[in-house]
Protein backbone atom coordinates (compact mmCIF):
# COMPACT_ATOMS: atom_id res chain seq x y z
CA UNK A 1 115.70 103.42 118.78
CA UNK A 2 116.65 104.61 115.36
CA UNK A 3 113.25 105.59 113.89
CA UNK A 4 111.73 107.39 110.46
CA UNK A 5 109.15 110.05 110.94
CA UNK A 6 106.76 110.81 108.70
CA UNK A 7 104.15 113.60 108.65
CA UNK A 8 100.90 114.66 106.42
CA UNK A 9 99.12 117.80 107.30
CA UNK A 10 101.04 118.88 110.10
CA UNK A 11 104.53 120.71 110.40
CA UNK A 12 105.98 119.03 113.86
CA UNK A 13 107.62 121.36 115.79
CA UNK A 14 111.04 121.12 118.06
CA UNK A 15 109.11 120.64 121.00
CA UNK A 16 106.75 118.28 119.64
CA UNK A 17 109.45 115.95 117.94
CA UNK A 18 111.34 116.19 121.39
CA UNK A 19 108.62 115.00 123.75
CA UNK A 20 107.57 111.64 120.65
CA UNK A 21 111.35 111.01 121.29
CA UNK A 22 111.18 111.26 124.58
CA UNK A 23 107.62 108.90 124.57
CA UNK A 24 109.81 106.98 122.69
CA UNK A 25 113.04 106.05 124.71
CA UNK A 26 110.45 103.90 127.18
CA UNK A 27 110.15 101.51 124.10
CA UNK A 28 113.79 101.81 122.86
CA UNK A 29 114.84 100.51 126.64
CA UNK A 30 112.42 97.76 126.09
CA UNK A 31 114.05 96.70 122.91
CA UNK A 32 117.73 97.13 123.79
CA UNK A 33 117.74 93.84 125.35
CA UNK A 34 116.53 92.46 121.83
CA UNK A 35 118.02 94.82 119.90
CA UNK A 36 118.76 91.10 117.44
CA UNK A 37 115.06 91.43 116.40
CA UNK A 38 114.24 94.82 115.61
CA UNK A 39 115.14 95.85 111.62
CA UNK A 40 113.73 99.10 112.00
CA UNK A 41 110.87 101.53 112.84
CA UNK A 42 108.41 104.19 111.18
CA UNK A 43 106.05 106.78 112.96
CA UNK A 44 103.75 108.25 110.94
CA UNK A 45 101.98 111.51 112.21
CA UNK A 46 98.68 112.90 110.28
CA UNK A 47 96.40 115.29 110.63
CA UNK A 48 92.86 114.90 108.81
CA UNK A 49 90.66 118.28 110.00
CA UNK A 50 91.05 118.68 114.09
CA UNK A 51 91.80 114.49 114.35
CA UNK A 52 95.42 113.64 114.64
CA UNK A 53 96.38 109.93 114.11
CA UNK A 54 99.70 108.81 115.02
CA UNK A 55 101.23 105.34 113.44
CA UNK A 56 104.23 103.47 114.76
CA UNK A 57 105.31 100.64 112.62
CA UNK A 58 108.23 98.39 113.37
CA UNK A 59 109.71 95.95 111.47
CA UNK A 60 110.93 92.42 113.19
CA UNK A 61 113.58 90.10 112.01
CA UNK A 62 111.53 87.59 112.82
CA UNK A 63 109.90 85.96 109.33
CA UNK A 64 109.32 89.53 108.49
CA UNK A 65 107.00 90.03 111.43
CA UNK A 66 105.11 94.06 111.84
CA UNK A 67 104.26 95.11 114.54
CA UNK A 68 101.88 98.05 114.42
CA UNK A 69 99.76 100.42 116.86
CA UNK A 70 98.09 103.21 115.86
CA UNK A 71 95.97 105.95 117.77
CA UNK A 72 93.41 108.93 117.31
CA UNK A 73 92.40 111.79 119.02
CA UNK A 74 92.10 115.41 119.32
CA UNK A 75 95.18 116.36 121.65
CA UNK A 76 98.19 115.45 119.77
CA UNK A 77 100.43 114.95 122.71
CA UNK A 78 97.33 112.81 123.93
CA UNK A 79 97.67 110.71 121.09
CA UNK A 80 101.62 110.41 121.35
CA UNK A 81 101.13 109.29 124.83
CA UNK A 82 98.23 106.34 123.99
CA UNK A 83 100.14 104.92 121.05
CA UNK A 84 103.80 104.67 123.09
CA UNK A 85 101.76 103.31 125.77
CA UNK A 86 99.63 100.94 123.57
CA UNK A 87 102.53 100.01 121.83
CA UNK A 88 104.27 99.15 124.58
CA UNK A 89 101.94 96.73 126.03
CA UNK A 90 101.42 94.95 122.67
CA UNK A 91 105.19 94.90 123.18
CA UNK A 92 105.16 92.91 126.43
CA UNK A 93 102.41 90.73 125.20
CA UNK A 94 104.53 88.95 122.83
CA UNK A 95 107.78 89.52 123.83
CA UNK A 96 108.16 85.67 125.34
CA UNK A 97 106.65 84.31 122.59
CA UNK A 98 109.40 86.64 120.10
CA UNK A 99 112.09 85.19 122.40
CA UNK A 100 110.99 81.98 121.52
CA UNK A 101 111.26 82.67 117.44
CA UNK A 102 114.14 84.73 117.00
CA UNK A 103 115.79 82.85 114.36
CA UNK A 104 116.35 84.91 111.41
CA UNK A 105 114.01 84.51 108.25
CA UNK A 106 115.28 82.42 105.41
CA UNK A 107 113.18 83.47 103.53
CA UNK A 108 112.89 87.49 102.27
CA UNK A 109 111.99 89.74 104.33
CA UNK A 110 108.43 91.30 103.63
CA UNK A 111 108.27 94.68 102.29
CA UNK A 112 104.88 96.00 100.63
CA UNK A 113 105.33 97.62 96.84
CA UNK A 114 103.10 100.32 96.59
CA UNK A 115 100.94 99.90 93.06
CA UNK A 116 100.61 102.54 90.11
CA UNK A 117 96.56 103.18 90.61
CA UNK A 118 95.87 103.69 86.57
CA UNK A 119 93.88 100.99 85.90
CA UNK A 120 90.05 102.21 86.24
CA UNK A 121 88.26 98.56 87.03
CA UNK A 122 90.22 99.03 90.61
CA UNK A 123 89.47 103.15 90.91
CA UNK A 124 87.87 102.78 94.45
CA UNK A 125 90.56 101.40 95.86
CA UNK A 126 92.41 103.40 98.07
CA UNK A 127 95.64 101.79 98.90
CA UNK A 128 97.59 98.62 97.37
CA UNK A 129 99.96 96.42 99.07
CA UNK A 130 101.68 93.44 97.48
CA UNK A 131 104.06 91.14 100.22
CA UNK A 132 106.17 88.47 99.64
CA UNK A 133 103.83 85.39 100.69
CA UNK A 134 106.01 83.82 103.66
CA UNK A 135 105.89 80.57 105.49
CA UNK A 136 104.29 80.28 108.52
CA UNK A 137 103.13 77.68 111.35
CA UNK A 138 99.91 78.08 112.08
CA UNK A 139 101.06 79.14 115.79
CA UNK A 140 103.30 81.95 114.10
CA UNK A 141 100.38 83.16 111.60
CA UNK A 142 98.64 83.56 115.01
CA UNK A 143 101.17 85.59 116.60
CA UNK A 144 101.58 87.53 113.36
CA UNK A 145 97.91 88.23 113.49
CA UNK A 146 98.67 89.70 116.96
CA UNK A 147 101.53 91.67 116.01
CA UNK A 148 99.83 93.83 113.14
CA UNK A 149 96.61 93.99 115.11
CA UNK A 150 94.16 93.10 112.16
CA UNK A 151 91.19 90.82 111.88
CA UNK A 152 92.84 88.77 109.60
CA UNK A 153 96.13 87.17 108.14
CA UNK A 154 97.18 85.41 105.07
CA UNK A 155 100.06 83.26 104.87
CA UNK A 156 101.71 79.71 103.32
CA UNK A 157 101.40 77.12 105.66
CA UNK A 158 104.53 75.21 106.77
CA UNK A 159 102.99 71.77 106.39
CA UNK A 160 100.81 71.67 104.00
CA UNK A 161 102.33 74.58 101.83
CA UNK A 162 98.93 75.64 100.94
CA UNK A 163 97.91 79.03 100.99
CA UNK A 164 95.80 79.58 104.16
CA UNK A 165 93.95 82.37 105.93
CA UNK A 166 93.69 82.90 110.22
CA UNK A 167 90.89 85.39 111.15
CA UNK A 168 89.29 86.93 114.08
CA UNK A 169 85.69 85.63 114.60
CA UNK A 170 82.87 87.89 115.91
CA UNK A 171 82.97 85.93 119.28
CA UNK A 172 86.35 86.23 119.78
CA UNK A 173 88.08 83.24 119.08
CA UNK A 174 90.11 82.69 115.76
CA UNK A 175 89.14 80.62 112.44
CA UNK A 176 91.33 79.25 109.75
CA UNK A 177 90.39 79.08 105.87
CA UNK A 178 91.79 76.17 103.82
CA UNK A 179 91.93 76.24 100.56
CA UNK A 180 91.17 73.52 98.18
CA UNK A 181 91.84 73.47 94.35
């Protein structure tokens, strides 16, 4: 799997970049076999005080689907081994249901634009995205959902067009926000 690593706070060593390749050939044999869907893939390693965090981000061909994992601990090589393993089994999760939607997006793909952070009404906030608002099904806004990991999603729905929002409810099942104007 061709791969970008990124670091803050820490200078990886030989050894260290060896074994998150080695962590990483597991997933790469995974993804040969659908080696159509996979655009490409980012690991981010940090270091915040005596907590590493290690991010692997990969980007799907299909309708600009992420798929992220992330992990934290205090053993780095710890961490390398929970997030190829958790990534892994968010892998096999939804690989049938990827099968299933592998056509390519017609629309763009999604890429977030980092924002200049001058203005001072929006000082607190800490990071920007902006995406390219895609359609979705309401079954693929689901699986999206899935994919990144988060508690919610926001995306054009395919039949009404509408901008809509799936979340994760307390109680575990999912709700959906329609908008009306």
């Amino acid at each position: 799997m061709d791969y970008k690593l990124f670091t803050k706070n820490i200078e990886l060593t030989k050894a260290l970049e060896d074994y998150l390749e080695k962590r990483m050939e597991k997933i790469d044999r995974m993804f040969k076999k659908h080696d159509d869907l996979l655009m490409g893939t980012e690991i981010r390693v940090e270091k915040d005080r005596e907590t590493y965090k290690v991010e692997v981000t990969s980007h799907l061909k299909f309708k600009g689907s992420i798929f992220k994992v992330e992990e934290r601990g205090t053993d780095l090589y710890e961490v390398i081994d929970k997030v190829s393993d958790a990534f892994e089994r968010k892998l096999k999760k939804v690989k049938g249901k990827l099968q299933n939607h592998d056509a390519p997006n017609p629309l763009k793909d999604v890429k977030p634009v980092e924002l200049d952070d001058e203005d001072e009404l929006f000082s607190k906030i800490e990071k920007r995205k902006r995406f390219d608002m895609s359609m979705f099904s309401l079954e693929e806004a689901i699986l999206q959902l899935e994919l990144l990991g988060h508690e919610f999603f926001v995306f054009r729905n395919s039949e009404s067009e509408e901008v809509n929002v799936i979340y994760k409810r307390k109680d575990g099942t999912l709700g959906l926000i329609e908008f009306e104007e």
